[in-house]
PDB file of N, CA and C in Angstrom:
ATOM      1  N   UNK A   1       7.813 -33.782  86.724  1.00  0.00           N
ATOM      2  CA  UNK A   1       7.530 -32.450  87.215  1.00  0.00           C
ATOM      3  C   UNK A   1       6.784 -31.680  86.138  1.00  0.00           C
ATOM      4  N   UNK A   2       5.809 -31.039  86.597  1.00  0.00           N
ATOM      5  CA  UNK A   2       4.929 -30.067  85.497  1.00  0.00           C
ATOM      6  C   UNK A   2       5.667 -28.938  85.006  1.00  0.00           C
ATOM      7  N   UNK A   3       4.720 -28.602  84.200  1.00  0.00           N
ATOM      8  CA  UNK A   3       5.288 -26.946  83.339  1.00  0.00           C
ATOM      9  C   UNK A   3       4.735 -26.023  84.665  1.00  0.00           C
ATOM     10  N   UNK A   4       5.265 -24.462  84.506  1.00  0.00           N
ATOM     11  CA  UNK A   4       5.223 -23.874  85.488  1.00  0.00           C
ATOM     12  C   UNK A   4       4.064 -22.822  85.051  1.00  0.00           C
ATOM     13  N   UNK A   5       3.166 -22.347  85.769  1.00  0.00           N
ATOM     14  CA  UNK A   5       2.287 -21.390  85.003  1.00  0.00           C
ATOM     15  C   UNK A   5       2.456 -20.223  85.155  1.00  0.00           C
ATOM     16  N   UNK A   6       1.897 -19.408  84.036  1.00  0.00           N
ATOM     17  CA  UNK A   6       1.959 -17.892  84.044  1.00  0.00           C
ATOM     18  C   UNK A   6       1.553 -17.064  85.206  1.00  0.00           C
ATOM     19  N   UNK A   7       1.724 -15.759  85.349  1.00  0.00           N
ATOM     20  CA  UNK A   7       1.014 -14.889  86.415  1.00  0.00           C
ATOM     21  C   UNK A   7      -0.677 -14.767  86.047  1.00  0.00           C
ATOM     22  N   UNK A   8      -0.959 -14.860  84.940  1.00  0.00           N
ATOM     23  CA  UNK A   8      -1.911 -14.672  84.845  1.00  0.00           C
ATOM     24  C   UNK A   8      -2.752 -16.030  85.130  1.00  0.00           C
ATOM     25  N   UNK A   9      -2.226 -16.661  84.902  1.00  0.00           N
ATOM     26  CA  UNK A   9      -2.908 -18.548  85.427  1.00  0.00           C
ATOM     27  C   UNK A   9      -3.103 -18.471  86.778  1.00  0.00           C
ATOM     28  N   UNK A  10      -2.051 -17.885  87.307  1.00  0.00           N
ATOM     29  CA  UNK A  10      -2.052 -18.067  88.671  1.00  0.00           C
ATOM     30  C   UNK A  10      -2.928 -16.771  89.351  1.00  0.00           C
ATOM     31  N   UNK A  11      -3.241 -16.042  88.806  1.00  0.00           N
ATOM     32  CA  UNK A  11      -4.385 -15.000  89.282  1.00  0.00           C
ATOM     33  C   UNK A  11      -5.862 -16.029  89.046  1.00  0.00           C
ATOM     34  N   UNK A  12      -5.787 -16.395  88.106  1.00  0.00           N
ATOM     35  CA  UNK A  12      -7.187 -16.811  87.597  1.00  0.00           C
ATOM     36  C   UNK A  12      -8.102 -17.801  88.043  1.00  0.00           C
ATOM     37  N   UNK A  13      -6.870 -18.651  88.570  1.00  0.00           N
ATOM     38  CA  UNK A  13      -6.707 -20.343  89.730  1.00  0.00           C
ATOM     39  C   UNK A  13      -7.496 -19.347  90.836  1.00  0.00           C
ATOM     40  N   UNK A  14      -6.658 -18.830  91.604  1.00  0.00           N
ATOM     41  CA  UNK A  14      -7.068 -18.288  92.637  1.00  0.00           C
ATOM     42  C   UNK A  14      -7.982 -17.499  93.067  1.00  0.00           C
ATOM     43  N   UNK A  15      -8.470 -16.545  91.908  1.00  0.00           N
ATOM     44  CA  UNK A  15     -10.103 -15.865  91.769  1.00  0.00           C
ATOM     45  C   UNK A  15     -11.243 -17.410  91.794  1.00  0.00           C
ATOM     46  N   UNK A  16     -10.775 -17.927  90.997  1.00  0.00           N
ATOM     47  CA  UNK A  16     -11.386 -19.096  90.587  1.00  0.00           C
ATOM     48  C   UNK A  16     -12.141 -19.740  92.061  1.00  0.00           C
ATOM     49  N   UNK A  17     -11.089 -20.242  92.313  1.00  0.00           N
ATOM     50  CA  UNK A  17     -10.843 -21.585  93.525  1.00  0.00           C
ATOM     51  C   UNK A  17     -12.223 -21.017  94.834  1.00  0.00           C
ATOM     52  N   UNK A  18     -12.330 -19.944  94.958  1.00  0.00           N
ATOM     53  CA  UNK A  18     -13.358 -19.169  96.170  1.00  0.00           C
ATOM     54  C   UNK A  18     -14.595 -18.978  95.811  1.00  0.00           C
ATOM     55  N   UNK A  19     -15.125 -19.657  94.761  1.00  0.00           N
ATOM     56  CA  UNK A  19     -16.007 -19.700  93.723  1.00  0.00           C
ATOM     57  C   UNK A  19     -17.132 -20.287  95.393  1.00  0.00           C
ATOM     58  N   UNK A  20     -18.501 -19.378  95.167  1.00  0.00           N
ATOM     59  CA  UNK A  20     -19.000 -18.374  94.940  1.00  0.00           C
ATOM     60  C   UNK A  20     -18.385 -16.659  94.974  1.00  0.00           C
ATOM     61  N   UNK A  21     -17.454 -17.107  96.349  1.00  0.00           N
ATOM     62  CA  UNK A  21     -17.232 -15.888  97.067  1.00  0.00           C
ATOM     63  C   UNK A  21     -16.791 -14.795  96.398  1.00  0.00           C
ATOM     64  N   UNK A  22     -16.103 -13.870  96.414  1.00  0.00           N
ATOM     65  CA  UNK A  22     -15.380 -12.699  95.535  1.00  0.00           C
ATOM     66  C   UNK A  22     -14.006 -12.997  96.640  1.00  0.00           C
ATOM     67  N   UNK A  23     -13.366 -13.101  95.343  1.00  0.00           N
ATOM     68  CA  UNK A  23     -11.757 -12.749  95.693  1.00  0.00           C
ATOM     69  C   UNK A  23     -10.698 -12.321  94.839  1.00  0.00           C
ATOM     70  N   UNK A  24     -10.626 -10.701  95.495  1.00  0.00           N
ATOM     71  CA  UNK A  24      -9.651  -9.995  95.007  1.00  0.00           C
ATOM     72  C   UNK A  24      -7.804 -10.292  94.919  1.00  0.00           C
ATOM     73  N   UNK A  25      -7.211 -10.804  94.117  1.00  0.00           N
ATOM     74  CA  UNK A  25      -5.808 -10.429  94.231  1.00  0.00           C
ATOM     75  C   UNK A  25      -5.350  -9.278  93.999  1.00  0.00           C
ATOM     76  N   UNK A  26      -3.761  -9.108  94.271  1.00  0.00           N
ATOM     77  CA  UNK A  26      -3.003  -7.955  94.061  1.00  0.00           C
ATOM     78  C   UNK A  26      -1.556  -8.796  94.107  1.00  0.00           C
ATOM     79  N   UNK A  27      -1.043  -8.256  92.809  1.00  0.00           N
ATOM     80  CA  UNK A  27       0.694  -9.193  92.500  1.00  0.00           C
ATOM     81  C   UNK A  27       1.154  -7.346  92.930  1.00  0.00           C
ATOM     82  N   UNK A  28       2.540  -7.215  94.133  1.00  0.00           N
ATOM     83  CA  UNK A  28       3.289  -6.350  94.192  1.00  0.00           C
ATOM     84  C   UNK A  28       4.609  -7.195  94.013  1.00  0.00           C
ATOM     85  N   UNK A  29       5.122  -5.906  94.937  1.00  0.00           N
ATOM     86  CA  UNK A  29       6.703  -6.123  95.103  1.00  0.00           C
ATOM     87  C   UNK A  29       7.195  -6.246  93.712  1.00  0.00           C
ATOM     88  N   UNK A  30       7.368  -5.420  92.974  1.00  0.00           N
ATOM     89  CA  UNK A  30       7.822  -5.768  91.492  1.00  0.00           C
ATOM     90  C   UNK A  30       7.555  -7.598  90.495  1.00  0.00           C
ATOM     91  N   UNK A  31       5.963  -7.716  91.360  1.00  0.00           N
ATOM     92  CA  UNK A  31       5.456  -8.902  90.507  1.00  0.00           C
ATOM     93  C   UNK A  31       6.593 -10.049  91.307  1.00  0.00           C
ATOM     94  N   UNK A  32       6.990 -10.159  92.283  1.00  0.00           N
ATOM     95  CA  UNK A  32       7.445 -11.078  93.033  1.00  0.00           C
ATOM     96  C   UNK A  32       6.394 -11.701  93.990  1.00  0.00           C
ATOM     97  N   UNK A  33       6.098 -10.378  94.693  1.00  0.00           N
ATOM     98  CA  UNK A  33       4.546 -11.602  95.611  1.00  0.00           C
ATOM     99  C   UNK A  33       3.125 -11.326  95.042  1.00  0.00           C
ATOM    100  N   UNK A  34       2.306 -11.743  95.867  1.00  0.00           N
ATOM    101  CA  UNK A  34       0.948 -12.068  95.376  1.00  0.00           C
ATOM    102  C   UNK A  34       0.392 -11.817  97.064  1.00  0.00           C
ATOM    103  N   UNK A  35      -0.971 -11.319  96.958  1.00  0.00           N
ATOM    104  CA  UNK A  35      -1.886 -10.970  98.396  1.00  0.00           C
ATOM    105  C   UNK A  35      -3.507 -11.463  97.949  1.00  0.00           C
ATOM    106  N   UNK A  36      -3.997 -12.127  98.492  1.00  0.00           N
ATOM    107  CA  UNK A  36      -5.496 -12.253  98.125  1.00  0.00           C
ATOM    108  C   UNK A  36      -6.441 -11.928  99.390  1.00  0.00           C
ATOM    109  N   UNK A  37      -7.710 -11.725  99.246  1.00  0.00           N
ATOM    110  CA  UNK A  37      -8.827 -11.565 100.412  1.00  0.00           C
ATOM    111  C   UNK A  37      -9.852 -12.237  99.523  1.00  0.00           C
ATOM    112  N   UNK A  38     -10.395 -12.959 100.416  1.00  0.00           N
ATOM    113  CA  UNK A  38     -11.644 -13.551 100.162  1.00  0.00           C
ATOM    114  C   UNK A  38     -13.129 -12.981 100.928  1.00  0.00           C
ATOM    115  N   UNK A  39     -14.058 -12.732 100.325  1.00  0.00           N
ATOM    116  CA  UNK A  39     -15.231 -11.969 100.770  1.00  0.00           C
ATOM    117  C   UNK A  39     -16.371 -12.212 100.413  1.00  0.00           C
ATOM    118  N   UNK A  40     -17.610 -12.800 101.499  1.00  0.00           N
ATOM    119  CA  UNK A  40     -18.448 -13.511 101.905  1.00  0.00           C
ATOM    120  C   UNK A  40     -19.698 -12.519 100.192  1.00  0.00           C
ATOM    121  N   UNK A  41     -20.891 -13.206 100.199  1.00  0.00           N
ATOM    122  CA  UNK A  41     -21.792 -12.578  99.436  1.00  0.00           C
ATOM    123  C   UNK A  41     -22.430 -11.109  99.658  1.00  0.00           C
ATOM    124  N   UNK A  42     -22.055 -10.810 101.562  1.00  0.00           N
ATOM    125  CA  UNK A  42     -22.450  -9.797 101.681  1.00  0.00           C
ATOM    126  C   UNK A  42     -21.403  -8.668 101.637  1.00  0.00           C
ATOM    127  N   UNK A  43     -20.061  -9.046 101.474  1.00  0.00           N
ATOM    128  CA  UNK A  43     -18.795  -8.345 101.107  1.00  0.00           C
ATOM    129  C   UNK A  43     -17.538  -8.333 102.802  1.00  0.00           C
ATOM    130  N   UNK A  44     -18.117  -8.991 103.425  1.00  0.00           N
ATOM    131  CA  UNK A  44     -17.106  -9.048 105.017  1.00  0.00           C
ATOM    132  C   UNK A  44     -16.207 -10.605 104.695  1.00  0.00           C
ATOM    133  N   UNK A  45     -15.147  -9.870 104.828  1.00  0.00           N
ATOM    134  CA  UNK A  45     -14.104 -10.929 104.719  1.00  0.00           C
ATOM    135  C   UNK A  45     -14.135 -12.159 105.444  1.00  0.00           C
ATOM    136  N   UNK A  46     -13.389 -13.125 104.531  1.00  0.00           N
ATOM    137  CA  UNK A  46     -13.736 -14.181 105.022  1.00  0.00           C
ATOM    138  C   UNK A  46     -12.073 -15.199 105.109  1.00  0.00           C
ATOM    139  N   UNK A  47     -11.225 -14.394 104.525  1.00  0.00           N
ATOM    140  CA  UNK A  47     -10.248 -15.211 104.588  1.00  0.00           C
ATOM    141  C   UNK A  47      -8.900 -13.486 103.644  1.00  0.00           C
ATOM    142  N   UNK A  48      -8.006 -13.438 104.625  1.00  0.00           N
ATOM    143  CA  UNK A  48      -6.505 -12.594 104.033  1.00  0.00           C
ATOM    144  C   UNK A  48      -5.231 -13.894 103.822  1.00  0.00           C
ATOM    145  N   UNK A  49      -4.770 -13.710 102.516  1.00  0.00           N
ATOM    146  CA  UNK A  49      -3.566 -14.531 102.696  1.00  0.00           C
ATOM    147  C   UNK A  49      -2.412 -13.227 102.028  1.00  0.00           C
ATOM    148  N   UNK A  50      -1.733 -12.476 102.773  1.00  0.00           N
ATOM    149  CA  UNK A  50      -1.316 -11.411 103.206  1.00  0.00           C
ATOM    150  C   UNK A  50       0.377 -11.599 102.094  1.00  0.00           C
ATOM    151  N   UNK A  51       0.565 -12.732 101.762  1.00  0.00           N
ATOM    152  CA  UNK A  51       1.958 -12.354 101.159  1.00  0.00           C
ATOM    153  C   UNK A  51       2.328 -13.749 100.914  1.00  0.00           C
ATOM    154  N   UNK A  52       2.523 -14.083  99.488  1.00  0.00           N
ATOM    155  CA  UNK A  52       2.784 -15.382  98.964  1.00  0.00           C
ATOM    156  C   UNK A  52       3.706 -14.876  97.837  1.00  0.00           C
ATOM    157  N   UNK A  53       4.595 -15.792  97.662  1.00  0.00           N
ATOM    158  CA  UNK A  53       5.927 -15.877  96.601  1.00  0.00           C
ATOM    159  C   UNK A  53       5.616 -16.595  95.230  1.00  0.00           C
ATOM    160  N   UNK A  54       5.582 -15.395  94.523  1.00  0.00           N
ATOM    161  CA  UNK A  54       5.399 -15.743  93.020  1.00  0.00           C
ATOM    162  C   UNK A  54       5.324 -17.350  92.129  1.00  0.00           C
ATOM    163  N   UNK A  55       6.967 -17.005  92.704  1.00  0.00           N
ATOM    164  CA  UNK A  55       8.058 -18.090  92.217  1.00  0.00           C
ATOM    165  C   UNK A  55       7.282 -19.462  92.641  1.00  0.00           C
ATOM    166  N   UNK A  56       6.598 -19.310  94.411  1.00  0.00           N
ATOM    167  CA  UNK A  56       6.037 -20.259  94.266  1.00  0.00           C
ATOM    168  C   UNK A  56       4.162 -21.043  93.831  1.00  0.00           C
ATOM    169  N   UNK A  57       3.976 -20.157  93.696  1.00  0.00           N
ATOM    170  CA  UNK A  57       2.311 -19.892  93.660  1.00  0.00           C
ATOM    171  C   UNK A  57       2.257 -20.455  91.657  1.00  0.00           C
ATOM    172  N   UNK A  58       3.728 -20.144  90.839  1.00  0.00           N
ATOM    173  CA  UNK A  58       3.694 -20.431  89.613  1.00  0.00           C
ATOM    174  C   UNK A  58       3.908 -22.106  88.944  1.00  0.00           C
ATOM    175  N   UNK A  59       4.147 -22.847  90.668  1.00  0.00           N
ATOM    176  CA  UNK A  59       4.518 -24.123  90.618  1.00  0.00           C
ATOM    177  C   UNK A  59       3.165 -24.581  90.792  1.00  0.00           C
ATOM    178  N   UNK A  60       2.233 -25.535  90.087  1.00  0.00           N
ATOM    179  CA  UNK A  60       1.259 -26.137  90.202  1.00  0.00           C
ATOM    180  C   UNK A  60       1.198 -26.640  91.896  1.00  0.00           C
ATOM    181  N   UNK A  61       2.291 -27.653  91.973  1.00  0.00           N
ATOM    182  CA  UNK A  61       2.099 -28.186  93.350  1.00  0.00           C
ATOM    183  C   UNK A  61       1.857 -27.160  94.752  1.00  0.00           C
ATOM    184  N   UNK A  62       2.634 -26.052  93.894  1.00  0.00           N
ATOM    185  CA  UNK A  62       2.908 -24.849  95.458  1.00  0.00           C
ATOM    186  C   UNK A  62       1.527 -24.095  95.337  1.00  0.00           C
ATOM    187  N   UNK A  63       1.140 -24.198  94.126  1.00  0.00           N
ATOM    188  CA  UNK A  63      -0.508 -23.278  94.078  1.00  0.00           C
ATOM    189  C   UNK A  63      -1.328 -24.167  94.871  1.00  0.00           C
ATOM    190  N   UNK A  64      -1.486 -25.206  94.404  1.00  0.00           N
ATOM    191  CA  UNK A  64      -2.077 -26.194  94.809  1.00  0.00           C
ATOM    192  C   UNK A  64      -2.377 -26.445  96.465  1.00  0.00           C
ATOM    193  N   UNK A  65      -1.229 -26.212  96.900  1.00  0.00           N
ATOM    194  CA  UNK A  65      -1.435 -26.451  98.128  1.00  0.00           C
ATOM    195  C   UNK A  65      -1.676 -24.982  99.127  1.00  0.00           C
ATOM    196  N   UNK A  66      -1.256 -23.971  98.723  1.00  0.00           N
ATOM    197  CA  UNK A  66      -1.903 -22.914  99.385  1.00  0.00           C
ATOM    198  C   UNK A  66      -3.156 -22.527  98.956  1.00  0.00           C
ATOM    199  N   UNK A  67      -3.612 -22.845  97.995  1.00  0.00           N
ATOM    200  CA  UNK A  67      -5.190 -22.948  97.760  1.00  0.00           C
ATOM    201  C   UNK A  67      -6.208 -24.021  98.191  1.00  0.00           C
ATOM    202  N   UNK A  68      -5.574 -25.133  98.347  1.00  0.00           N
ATOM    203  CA  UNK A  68      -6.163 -26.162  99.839  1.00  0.00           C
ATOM    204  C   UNK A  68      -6.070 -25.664 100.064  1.00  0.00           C
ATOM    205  N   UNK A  69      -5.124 -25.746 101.213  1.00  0.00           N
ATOM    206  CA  UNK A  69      -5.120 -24.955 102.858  1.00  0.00           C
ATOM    207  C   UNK A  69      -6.422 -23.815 102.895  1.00  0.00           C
ATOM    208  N   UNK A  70      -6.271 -22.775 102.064  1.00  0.00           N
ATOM    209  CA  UNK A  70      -6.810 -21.233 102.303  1.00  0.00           C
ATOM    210  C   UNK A  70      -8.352 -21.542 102.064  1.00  0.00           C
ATOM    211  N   UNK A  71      -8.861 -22.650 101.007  1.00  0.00           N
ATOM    212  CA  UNK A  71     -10.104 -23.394 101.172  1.00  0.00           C
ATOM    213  C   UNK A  71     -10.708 -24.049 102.257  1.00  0.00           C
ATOM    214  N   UNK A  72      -9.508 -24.808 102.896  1.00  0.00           N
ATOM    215  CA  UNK A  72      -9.850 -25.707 103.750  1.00  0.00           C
ATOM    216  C   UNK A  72     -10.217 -24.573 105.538  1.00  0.00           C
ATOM    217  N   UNK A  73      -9.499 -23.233 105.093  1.00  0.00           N
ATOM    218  CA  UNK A  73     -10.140 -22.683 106.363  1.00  0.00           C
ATOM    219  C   UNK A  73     -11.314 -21.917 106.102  1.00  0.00           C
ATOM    220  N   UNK A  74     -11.398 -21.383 105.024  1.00  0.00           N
ATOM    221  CA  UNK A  74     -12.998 -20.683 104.570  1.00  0.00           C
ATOM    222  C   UNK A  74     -13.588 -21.765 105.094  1.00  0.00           C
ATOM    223  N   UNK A  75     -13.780 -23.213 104.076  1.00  0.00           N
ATOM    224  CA  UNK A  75     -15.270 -24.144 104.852  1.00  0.00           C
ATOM    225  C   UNK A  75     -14.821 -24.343 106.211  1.00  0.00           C
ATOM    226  N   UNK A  76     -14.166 -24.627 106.563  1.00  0.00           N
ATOM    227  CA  UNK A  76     -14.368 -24.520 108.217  1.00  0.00           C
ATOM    228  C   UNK A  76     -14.553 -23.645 109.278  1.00  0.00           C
ATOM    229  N   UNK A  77     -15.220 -22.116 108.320  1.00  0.00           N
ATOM    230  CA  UNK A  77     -15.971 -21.332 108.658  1.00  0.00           C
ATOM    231  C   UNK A  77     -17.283 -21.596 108.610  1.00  0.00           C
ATOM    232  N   UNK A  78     -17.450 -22.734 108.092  1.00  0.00           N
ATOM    233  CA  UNK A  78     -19.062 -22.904 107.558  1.00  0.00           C
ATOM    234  C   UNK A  78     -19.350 -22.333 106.287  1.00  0.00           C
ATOM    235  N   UNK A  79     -18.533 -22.230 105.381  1.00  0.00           N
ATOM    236  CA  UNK A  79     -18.956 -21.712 104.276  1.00  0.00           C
ATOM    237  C   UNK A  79     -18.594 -23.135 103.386  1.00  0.00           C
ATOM    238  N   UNK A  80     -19.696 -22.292 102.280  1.00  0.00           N
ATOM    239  CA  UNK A  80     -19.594 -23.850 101.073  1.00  0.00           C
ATOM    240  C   UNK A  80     -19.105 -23.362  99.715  1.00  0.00           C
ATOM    241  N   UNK A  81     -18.326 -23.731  99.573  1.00  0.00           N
ATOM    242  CA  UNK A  81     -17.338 -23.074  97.944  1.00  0.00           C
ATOM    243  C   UNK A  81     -17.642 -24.520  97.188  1.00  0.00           C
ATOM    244  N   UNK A  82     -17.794 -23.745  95.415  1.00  0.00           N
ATOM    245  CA  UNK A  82     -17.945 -24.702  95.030  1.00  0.00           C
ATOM    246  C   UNK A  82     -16.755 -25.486  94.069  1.00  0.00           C
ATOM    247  N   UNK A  83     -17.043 -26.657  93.876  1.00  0.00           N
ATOM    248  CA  UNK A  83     -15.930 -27.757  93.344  1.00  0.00           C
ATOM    249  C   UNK A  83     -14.736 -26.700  93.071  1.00  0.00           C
ATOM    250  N   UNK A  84     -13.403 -27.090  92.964  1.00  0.00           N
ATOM    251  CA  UNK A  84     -12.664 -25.971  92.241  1.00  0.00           C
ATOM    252  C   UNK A  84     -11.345 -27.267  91.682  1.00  0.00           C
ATOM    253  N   UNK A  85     -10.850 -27.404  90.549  1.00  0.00           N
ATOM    254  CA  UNK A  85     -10.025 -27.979  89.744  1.00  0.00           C
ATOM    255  C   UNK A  85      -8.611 -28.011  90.353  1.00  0.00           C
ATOM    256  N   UNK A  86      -8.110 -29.315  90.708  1.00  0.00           N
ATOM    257  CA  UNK A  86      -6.282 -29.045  91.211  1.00  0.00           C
ATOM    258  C   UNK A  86      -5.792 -29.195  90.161  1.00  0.00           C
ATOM    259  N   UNK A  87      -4.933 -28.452  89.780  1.00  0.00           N
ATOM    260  CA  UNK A  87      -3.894 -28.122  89.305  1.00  0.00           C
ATOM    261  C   UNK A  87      -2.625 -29.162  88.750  1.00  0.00           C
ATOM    262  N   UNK A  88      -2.520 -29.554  89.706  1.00  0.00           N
ATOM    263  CA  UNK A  88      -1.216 -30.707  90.389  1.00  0.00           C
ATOM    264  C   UNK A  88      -1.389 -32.141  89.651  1.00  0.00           C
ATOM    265  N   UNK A  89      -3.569 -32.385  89.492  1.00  0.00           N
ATOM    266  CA  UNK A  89      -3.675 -33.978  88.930  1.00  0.00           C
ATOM    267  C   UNK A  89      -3.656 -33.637  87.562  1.00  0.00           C
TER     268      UNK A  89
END
Protein backbone atom coordinates (compact mmCIF):
# COMPACT_ATOMS: atom_id res chain seq x y z
CA UNK A 1 0.00 0.00 0.00
CA UNK A 2 1.36 3.58 -0.86
CA UNK A 3 2.10 6.66 1.27
CA UNK A 4 -0.91 8.89 1.40
CA UNK A 5 -0.61 12.42 -0.17
CA UNK A 6 -0.90 15.85 1.03
CA UNK A 7 -3.86 18.34 0.29
CA UNK A 8 -1.78 20.13 -1.60
CA UNK A 9 -0.68 17.01 -3.94
CA UNK A 10 -3.99 16.34 -4.24
CA UNK A 11 -5.03 19.88 -5.51
CA UNK A 12 -2.16 19.85 -7.91
CA UNK A 13 -2.95 16.06 -9.42
CA UNK A 14 -6.20 17.36 -10.16
CA UNK A 15 -5.51 20.96 -11.70
CA UNK A 16 -2.98 18.94 -13.41
CA UNK A 17 -4.88 15.86 -14.84
CA UNK A 18 -7.48 18.44 -17.23
CA UNK A 19 -4.41 19.65 -18.80
CA UNK A 20 -5.22 21.80 -21.43
CA UNK A 21 -8.47 22.75 -19.88
CA UNK A 22 -8.69 25.12 -16.67
CA UNK A 23 -9.73 23.51 -13.59
CA UNK A 24 -10.63 25.19 -10.62
CA UNK A 25 -10.75 23.36 -7.12
CA UNK A 26 -12.18 24.39 -3.82
CA UNK A 27 -11.28 22.10 -0.42
CA UNK A 28 -14.47 23.11 2.12
CA UNK A 29 -16.23 21.66 4.83
CA UNK A 30 -13.39 22.32 7.26
CA UNK A 31 -10.79 20.79 4.56
CA UNK A 32 -12.80 17.47 4.65
CA UNK A 33 -14.20 17.65 1.00
CA UNK A 34 -12.91 18.81 -2.20
CA UNK A 35 -15.30 20.29 -5.43
CA UNK A 36 -13.68 20.75 -8.89
CA UNK A 37 -15.14 22.24 -12.42
CA UNK A 38 -13.50 21.74 -15.42
CA UNK A 39 -13.70 24.50 -18.26
CA UNK A 40 -13.35 24.25 -21.97
CA UNK A 41 -10.61 27.04 -23.67
CA UNK A 42 -13.46 29.25 -24.18
CA UNK A 43 -14.38 29.11 -20.31
CA UNK A 44 -18.08 26.89 -20.53
CA UNK A 45 -17.90 24.04 -18.41
CA UNK A 46 -17.12 20.97 -19.25
CA UNK A 47 -17.24 18.69 -16.39
CA UNK A 48 -18.62 19.53 -12.08
CA UNK A 49 -17.48 16.89 -9.65
CA UNK A 50 -19.61 18.57 -6.87
CA UNK A 51 -18.27 16.82 -3.56
CA UNK A 52 -15.43 14.31 -3.00
CA UNK A 53 -13.92 13.09 0.45
CA UNK A 54 -10.61 14.24 1.37
CA UNK A 55 -9.73 11.24 3.23
CA UNK A 56 -10.29 9.73 0.00
CA UNK A 57 -8.93 11.76 -2.89
CA UNK A 58 -5.45 11.62 -0.36
CA UNK A 59 -5.25 7.81 -1.20
CA UNK A 60 -3.34 7.51 -4.53
CA UNK A 61 -5.66 4.64 -5.64
CA UNK A 62 -8.94 6.75 -4.64
CA UNK A 63 -7.39 9.88 -6.59
CA UNK A 64 -6.62 7.82 -9.17
CA UNK A 65 -9.68 6.57 -9.93
CA UNK A 66 -11.94 9.59 -9.67
CA UNK A 67 -9.64 11.31 -11.93
CA UNK A 68 -10.12 8.43 -14.59
CA UNK A 69 -13.53 8.36 -14.42
CA UNK A 70 -13.92 12.47 -14.48
CA UNK A 71 -11.30 12.22 -17.62
CA UNK A 72 -12.86 9.50 -19.11
CA UNK A 73 -16.22 11.68 -19.36
CA UNK A 74 -14.59 15.05 -20.54
CA UNK A 75 -13.04 12.91 -23.73
CA UNK A 76 -16.16 11.43 -24.32
CA UNK A 77 -17.28 14.81 -24.85
CA UNK A 78 -14.95 14.98 -27.64
CA UNK A 79 -12.45 16.73 -25.94
CA UNK A 80 -8.64 15.85 -26.00
CA UNK A 81 -6.68 16.29 -22.62
CA UNK A 82 -3.32 15.78 -22.58
CA UNK A 83 -1.23 12.63 -21.19
CA UNK A 84 -1.70 13.07 -17.36
CA UNK A 85 0.59 10.76 -14.78
CA UNK A 86 -1.30 7.91 -12.41
CA UNK A 87 -0.52 8.15 -9.33
CA UNK A 88 -1.26 4.50 -8.23
CA UNK A 89 1.84 3.00 -10.88
Amino acid sequence: MGKNLGLESVINSVESAFKPFECVVEVFNFQRRLRFRVFDLNDKPLLTMSDALVRRLCDPGGLNTIITTCRSRVEQKGHKLKPWKNLAK
